[in-house]
Every structure is written in structure tokens, then in C-alpha cells.
N, C-alpha and C. Protein backbone atom coordinates (compact mmCIF):
# COMPACT_ATOMS: atom_id res chain seq x y z
N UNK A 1 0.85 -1.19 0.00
CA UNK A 1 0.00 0.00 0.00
C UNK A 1 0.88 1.23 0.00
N UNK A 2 0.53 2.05 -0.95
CA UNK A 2 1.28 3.68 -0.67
C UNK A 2 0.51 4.45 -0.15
N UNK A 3 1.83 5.34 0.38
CA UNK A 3 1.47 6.35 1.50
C UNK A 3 0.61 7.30 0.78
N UNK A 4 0.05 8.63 1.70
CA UNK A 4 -0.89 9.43 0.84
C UNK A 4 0.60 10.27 0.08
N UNK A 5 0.03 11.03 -1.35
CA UNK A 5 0.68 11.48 -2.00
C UNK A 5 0.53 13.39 -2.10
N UNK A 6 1.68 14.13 -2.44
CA UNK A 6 1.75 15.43 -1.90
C UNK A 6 0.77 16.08 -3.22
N UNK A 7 -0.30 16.68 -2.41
CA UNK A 7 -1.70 17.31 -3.86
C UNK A 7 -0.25 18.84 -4.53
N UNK A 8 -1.12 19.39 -5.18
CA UNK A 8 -0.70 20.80 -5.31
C UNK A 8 -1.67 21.78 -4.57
N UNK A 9 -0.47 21.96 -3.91
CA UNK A 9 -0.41 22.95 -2.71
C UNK A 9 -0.37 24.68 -3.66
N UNK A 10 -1.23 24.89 -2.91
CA UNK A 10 -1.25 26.85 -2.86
C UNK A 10 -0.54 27.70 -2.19
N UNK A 11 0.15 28.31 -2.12
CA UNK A 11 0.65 29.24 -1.30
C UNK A 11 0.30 30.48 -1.58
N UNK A 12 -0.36 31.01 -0.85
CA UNK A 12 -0.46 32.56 -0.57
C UNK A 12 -0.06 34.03 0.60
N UNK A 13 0.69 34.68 0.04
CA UNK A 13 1.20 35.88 0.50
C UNK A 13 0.25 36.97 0.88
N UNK A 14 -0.08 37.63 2.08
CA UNK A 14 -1.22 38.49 2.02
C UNK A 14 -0.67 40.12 3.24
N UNK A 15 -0.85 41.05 2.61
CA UNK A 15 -0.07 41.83 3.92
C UNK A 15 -1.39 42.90 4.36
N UNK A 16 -1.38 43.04 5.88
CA UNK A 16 -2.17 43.81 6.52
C UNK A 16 -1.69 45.02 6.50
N UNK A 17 -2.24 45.70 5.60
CA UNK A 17 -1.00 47.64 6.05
C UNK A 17 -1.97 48.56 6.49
N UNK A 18 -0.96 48.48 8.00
CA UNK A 18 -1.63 49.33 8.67
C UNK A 18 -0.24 51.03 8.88
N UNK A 19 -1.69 51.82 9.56
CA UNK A 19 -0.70 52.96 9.31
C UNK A 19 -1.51 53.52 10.50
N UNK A 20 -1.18 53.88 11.60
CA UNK A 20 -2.16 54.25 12.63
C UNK A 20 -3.23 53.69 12.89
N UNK A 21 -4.67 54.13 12.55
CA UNK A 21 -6.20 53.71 12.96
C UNK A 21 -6.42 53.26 11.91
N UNK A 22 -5.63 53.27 10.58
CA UNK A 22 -6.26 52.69 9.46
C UNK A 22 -5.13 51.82 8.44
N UNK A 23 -5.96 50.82 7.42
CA UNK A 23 -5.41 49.79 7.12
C UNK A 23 -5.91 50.43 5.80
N UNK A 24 -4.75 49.21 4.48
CA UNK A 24 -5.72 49.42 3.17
C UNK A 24 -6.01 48.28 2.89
N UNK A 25 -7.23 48.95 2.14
CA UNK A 25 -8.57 47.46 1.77
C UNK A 25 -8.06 47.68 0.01
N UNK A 26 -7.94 46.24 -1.07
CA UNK A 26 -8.34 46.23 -2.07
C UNK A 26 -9.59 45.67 -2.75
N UNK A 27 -9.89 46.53 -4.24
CA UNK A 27 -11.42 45.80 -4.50
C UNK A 27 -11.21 44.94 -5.30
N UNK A 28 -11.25 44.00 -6.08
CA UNK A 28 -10.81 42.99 -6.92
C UNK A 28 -12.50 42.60 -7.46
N UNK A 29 -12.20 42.03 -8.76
CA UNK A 29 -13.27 41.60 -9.83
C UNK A 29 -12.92 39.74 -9.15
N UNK A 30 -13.54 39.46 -9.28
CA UNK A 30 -13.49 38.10 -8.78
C UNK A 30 -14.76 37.06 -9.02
N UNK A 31 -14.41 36.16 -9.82
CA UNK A 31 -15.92 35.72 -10.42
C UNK A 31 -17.06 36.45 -10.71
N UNK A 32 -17.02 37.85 -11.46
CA UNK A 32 -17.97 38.80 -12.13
C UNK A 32 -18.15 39.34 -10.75
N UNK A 33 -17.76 39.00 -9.92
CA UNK A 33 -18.39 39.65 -8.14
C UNK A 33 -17.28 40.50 -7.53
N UNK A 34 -17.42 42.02 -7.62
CA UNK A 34 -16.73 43.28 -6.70
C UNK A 34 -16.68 42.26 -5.41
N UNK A 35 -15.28 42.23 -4.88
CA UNK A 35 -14.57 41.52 -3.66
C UNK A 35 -13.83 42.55 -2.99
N UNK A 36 -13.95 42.83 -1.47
CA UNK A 36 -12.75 43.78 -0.36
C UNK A 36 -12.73 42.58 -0.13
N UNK A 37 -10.83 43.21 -0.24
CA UNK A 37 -10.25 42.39 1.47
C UNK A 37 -8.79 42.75 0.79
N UNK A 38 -7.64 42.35 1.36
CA UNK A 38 -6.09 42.90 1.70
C UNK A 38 -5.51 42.59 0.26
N UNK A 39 -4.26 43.60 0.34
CA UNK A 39 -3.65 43.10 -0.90
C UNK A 39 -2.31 41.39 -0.50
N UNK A 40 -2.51 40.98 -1.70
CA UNK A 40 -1.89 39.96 -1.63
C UNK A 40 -2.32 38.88 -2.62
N UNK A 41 -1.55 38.04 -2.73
CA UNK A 41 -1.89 36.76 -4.10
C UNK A 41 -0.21 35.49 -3.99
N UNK A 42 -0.33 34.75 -4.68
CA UNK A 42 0.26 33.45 -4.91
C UNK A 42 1.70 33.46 -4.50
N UNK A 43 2.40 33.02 -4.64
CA UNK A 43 3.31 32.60 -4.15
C UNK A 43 4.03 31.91 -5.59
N UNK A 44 5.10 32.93 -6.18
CA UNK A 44 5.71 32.42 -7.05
C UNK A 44 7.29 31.15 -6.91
N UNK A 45 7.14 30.33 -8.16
CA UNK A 45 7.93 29.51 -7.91
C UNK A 45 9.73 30.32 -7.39
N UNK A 46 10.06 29.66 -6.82
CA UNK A 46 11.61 30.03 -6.46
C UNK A 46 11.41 31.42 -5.20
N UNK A 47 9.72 31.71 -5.27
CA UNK A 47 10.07 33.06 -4.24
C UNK A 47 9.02 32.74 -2.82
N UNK A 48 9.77 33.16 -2.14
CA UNK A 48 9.90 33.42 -0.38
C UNK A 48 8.77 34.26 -0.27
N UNK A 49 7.90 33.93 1.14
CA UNK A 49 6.66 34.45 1.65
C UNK A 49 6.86 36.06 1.71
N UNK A 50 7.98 36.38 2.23
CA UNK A 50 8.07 37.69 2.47
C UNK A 50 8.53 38.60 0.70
N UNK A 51 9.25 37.60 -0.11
CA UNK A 51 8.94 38.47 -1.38
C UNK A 51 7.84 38.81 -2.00
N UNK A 52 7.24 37.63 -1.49
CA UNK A 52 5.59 37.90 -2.48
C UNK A 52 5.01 38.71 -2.12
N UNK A 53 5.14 38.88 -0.86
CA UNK A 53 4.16 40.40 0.17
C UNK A 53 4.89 41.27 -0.64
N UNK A 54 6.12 41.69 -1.08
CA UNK A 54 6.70 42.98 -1.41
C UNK A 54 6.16 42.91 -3.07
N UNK A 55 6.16 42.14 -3.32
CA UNK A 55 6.08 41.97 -4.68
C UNK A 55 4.29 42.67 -5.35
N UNK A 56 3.18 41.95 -4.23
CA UNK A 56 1.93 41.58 -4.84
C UNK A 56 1.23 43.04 -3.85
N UNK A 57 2.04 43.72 -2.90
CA UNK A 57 1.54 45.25 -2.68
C UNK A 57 1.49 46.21 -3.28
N UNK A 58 2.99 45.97 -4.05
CA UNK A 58 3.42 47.40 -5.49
C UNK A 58 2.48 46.68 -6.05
N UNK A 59 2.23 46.13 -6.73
CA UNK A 59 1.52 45.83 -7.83
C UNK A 59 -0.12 46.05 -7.33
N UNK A 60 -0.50 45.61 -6.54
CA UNK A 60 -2.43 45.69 -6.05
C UNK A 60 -2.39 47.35 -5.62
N UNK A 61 -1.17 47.75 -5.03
CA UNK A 61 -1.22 49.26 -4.59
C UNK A 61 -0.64 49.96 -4.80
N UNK A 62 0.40 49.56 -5.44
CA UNK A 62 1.60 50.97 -5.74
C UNK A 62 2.94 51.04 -4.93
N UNK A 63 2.21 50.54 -3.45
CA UNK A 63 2.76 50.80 -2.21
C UNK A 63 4.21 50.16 -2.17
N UNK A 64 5.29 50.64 -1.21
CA UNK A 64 6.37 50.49 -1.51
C UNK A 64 6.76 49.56 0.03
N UNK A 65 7.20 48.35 0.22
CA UNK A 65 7.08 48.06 1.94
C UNK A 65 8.70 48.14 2.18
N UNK A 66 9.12 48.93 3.21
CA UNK A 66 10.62 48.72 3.47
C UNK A 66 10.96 47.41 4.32
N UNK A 67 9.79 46.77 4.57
CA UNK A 67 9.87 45.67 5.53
C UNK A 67 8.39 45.38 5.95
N UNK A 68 8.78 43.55 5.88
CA UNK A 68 7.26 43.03 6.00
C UNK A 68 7.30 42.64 7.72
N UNK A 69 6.39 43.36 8.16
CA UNK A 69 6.58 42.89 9.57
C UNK A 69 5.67 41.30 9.85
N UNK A 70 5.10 41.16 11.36
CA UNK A 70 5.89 39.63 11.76
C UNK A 70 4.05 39.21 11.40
N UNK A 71 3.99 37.94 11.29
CA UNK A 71 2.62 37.13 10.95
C UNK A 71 1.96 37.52 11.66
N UNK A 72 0.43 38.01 11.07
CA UNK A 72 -0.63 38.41 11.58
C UNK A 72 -1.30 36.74 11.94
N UNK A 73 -1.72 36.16 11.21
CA UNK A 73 -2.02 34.83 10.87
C UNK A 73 -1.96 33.99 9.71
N UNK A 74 -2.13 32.88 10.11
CA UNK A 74 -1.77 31.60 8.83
C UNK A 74 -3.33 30.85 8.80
N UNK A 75 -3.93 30.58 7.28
CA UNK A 75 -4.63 30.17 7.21
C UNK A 75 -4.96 28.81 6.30
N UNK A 76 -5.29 27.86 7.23
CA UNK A 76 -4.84 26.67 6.07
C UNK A 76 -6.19 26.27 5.79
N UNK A 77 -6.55 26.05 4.33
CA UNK A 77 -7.82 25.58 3.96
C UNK A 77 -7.89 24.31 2.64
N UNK A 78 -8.47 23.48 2.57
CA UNK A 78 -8.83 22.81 1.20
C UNK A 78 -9.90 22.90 1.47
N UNK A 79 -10.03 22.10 -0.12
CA UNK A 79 -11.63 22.21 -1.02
C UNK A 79 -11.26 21.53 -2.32
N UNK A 80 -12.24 21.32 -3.09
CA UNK A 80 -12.11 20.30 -4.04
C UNK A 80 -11.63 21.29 -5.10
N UNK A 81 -11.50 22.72 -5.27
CA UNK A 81 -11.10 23.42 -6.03
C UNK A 81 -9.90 23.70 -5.98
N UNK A 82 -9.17 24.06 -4.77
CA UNK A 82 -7.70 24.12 -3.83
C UNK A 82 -7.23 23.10 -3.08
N UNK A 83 -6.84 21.77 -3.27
CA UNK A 83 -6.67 20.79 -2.31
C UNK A 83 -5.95 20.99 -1.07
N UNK A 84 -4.83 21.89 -1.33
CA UNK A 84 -4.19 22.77 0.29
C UNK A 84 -3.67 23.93 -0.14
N UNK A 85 -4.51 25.16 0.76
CA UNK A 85 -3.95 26.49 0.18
C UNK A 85 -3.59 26.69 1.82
N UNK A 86 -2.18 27.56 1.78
CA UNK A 86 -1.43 28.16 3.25
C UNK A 86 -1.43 29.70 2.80
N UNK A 87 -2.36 30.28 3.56
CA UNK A 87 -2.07 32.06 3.49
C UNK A 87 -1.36 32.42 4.73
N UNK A 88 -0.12 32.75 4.32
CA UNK A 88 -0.12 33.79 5.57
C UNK A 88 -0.25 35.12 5.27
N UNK A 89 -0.79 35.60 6.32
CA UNK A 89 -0.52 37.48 6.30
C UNK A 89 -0.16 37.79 7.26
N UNK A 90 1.22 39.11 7.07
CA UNK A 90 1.92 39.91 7.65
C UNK A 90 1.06 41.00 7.74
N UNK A 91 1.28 41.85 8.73
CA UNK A 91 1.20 43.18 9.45
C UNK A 91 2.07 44.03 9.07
N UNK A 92 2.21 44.98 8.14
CA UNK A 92 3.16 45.78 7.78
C UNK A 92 3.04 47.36 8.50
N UNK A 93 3.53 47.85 8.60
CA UNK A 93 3.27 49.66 9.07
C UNK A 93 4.35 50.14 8.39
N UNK A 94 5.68 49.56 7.91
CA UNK A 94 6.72 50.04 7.23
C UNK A 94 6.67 50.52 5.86
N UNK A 95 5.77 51.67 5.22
CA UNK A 95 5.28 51.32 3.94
C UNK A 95 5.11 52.96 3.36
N UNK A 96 5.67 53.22 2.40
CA UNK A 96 5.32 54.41 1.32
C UNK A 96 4.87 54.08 0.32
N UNK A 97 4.79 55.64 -0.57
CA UNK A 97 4.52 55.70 -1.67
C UNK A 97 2.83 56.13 -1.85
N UNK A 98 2.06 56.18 -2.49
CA UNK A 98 0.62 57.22 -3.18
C UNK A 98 -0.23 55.54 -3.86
N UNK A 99 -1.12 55.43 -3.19
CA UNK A 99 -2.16 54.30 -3.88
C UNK A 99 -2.22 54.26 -5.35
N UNK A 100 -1.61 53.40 -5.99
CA UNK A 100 -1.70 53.20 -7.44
C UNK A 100 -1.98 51.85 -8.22
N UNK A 101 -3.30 51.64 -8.80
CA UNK A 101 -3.37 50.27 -8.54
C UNK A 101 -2.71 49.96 -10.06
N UNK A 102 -1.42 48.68 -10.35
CA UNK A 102 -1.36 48.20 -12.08
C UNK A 102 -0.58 46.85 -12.14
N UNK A 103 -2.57 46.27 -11.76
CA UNK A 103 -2.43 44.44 -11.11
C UNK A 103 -2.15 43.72 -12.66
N UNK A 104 -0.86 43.26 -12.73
CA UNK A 104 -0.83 43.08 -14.13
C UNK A 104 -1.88 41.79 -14.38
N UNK A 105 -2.59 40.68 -13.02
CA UNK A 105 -3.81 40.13 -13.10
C UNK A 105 -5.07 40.67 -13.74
N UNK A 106 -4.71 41.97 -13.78
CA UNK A 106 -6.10 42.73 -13.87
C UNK A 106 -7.34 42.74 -13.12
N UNK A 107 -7.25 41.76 -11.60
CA UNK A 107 -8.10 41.20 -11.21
C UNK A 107 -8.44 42.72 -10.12
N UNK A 108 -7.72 43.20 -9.77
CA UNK A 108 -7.53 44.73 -8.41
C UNK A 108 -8.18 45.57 -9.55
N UNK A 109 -9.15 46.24 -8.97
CA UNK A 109 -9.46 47.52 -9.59
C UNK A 109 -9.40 48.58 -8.66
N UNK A 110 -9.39 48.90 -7.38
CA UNK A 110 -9.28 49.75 -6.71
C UNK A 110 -7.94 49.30 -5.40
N UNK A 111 -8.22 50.42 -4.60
CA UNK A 111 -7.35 50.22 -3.49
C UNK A 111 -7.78 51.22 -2.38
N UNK A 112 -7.92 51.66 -1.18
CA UNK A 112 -7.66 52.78 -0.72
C UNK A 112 -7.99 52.79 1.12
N UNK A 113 -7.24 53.71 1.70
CA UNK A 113 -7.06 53.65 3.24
C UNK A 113 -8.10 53.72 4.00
N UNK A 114 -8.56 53.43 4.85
CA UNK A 114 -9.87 53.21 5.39
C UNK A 114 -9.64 53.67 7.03
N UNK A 115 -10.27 54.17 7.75
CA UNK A 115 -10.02 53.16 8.99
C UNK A 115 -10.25 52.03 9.72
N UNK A 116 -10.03 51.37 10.78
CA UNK A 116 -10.08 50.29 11.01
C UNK A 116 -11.28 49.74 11.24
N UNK A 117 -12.35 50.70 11.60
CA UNK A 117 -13.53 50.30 12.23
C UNK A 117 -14.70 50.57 11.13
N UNK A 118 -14.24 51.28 10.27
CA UNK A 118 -14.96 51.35 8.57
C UNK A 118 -14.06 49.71 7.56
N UNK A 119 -12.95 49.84 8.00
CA UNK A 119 -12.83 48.37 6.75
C UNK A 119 -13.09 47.24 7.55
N UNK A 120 -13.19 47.24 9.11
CA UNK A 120 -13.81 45.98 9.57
C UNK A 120 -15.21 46.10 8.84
N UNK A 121 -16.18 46.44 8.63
CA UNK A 121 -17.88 46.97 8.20
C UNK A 121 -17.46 46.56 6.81
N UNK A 122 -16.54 47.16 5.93
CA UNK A 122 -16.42 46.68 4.89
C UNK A 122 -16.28 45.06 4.42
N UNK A 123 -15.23 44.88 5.44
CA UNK A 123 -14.85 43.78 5.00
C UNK A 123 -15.89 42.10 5.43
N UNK A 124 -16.82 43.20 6.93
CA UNK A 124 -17.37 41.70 6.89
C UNK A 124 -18.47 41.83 6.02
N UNK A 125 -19.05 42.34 5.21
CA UNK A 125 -19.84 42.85 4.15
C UNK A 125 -19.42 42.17 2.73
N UNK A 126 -18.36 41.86 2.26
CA UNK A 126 -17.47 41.67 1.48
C UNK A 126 -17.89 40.03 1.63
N UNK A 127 -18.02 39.83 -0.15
CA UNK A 127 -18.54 38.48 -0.93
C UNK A 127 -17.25 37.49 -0.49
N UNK A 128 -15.98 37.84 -0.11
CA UNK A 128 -14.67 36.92 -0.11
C UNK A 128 -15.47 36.12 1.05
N UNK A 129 -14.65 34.58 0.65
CA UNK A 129 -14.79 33.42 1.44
C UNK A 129 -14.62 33.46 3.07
N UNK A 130 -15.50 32.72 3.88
CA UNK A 130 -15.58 32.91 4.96
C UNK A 130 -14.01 32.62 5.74
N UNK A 131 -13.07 31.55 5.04
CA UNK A 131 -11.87 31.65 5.73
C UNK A 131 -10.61 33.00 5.42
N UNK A 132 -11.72 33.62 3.99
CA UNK A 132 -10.03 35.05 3.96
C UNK A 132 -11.03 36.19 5.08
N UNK A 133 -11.88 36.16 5.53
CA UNK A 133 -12.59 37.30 5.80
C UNK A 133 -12.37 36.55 7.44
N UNK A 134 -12.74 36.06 8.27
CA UNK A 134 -12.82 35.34 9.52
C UNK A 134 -11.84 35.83 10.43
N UNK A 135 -10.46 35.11 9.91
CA UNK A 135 -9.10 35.22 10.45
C UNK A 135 -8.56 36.62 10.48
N UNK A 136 -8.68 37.48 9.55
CA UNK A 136 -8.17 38.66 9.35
C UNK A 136 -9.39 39.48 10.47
N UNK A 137 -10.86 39.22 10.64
CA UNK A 137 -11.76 40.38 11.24
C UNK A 137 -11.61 40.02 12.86
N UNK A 138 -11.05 38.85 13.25
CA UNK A 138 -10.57 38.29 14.63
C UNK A 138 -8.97 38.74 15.08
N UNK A 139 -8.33 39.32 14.16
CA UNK A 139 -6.99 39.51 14.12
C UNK A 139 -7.49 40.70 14.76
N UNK A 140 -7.59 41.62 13.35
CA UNK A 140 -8.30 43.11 14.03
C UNK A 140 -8.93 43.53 15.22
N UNK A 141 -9.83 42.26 15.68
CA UNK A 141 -10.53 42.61 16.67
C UNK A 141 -9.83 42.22 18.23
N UNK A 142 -8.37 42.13 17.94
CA UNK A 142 -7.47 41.43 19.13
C UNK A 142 -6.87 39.91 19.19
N UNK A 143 -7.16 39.17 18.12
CA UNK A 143 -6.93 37.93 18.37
C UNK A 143 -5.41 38.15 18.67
N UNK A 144 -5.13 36.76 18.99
CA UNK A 144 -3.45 36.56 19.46
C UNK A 144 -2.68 36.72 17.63
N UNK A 145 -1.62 37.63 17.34
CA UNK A 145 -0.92 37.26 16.03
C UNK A 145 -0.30 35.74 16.33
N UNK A 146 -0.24 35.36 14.64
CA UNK A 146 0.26 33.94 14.90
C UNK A 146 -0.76 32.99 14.72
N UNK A 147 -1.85 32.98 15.22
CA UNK A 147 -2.81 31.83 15.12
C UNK A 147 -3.04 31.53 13.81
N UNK A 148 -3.22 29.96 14.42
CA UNK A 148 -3.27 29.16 12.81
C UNK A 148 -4.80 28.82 12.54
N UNK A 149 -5.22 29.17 11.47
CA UNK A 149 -6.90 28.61 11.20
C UNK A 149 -7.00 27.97 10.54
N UNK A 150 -7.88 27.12 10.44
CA UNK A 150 -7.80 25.97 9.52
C UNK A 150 -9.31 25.71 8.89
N UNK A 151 -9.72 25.42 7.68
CA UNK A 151 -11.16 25.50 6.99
C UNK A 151 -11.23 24.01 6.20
N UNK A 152 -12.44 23.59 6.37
CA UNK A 152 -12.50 22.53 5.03
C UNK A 152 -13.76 22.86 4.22
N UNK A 153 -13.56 23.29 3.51
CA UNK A 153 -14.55 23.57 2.16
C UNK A 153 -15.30 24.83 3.16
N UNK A 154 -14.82 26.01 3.40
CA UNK A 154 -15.12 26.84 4.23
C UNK A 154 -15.84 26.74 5.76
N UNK A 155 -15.55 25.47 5.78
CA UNK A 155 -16.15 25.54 7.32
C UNK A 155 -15.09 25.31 8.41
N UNK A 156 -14.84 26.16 9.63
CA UNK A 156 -13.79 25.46 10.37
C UNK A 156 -13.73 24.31 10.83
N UNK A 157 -12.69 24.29 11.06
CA UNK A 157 -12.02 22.66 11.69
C UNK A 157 -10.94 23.24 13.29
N UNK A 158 -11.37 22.52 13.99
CA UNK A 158 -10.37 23.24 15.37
C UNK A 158 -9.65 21.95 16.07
């Protein structure tokens, strides 16, 4: 008998930028459906969690990060569409530059600073899946950084 075999795995990069009382939210086209929630996306071959955060912010925002600060949370989920996707998102505050969105996905159409207690409202409002929206509105609301969540076909698992 063989052992179980390794699916294709997802990796995703996601960064929280905060800047005082307020964070930025992006809007993304996403199955014909306007989507909020953070900038961030995949995890390219040969590149490191913390490049992709630098990489997939300029690009969803413009934004420039001098440094990705430390894990907000990690979110591990399958589904028959994603067999294992790992998000983490960082907490950044280290960050310049003027909101400019040019997602060469084309999938980002907007971007812009909110405060915290307007993009929490936004975001739990927001069509994105119950495991990208959950972890991030429990973060905000004090959870411990670091915690790991875990979903199967969007429902938790503890």
C-alpha cells in the first residue's frame, strides 16, 4: 500500500498595512463579483513568503514596503477546487509611496485607506470566502498574532 501522496499545494502571500487607525482594503473583480479584502496573491515559484508580500503590494497598490513585519495569521484551507492552500498574512506599518493600482492580473481595480472600524464593516460585508474574511476580522478585533486557522470547504475545523 502507498502512502498518501503530496496534492498541489497553494501558497499565498497576504499583507495587513496598517498605518495608525487605518489599514488598506483592495477591490478585486473576482468571479464577475466586486470583492474587499487585503492586498496579496500566490506565491511564485523560487520566491519566499516575504517576497511575495513585497512583490503583490506594489503591484495591487503601488505601495512600496521597506519591511514586511511579523505574521498576523496563517490560514490553512482545502476544497475540491484548492486541495491545500497556506495564506499567511503579515502586518506591515513600514510602507510608502501614493495608492496606485497596475495588477498586471487585472483582477484589483481599486485600493484605498480606510479606517479600522470602517474596513472591519467593509470587510465583513465583502462576498470573499468565509476563511479570507474570519481570520483577518478576529486579528483586528485582538486575536493573538500567529494563530493558525484551519477550513474545510469553508467551514472550520479546530
Amino acid at each position: 500500500a502507498s502512502g498518501p501522496t503530496a496534492g498541489p499545494g497553494v501558497q499565498v502571500a497576504a499583507a495587513l498595512l496598517r498605518r495608525g487607525d487605518h489599514i488598506v482594503l483592495v477591490r478585486e473583480q473576482r468571479d464577475g463579483e466586486e470583492i474587499w479584502s487585503i492586498p496579496g496573491g500566490g506565491v511564485e515559484r523560487g520566491e519566499l513568503f516575504q517576497e511575495a508580500v513585497i512583490r503583490e503590494v506594489a503591484e495591487e497598490t503601488g505601495l512600496r514596503l521597506a519591511a514586511v513585519g511579523p505574521l498576523a495569521c496563517l490560514v490553512n484551507t482545502t476544497s475540491d477546487r484548492y486541495p491545500s492552500t497556506v495564506v499567511c498574512t503579515f502586518e506591515c506599518t513600514d510602507w510608502d509611496g501614493d495608492i496606485t493600482v497596475h495588477d498586471p492580473d487585472g483582477k484589483v481595480t481599486g485600493a484605498v485607506l480606510l479606517p479600522v472600524e470602517e474596513a472591519k464593516k467593509v470587510l465583513a460585508s465583502s462576498n470573499a470566502s468565509r476563511p479570507e474574511i474570519e481570520p483577518l476580522l478576529a486579528y483586528l478585533e485582538g486575536a493573538p498574532a500567529g494563530r493558525v486557522w484551519a477550513y474545510r470547504d469553508t467551514e472550520p475545523v479546530s
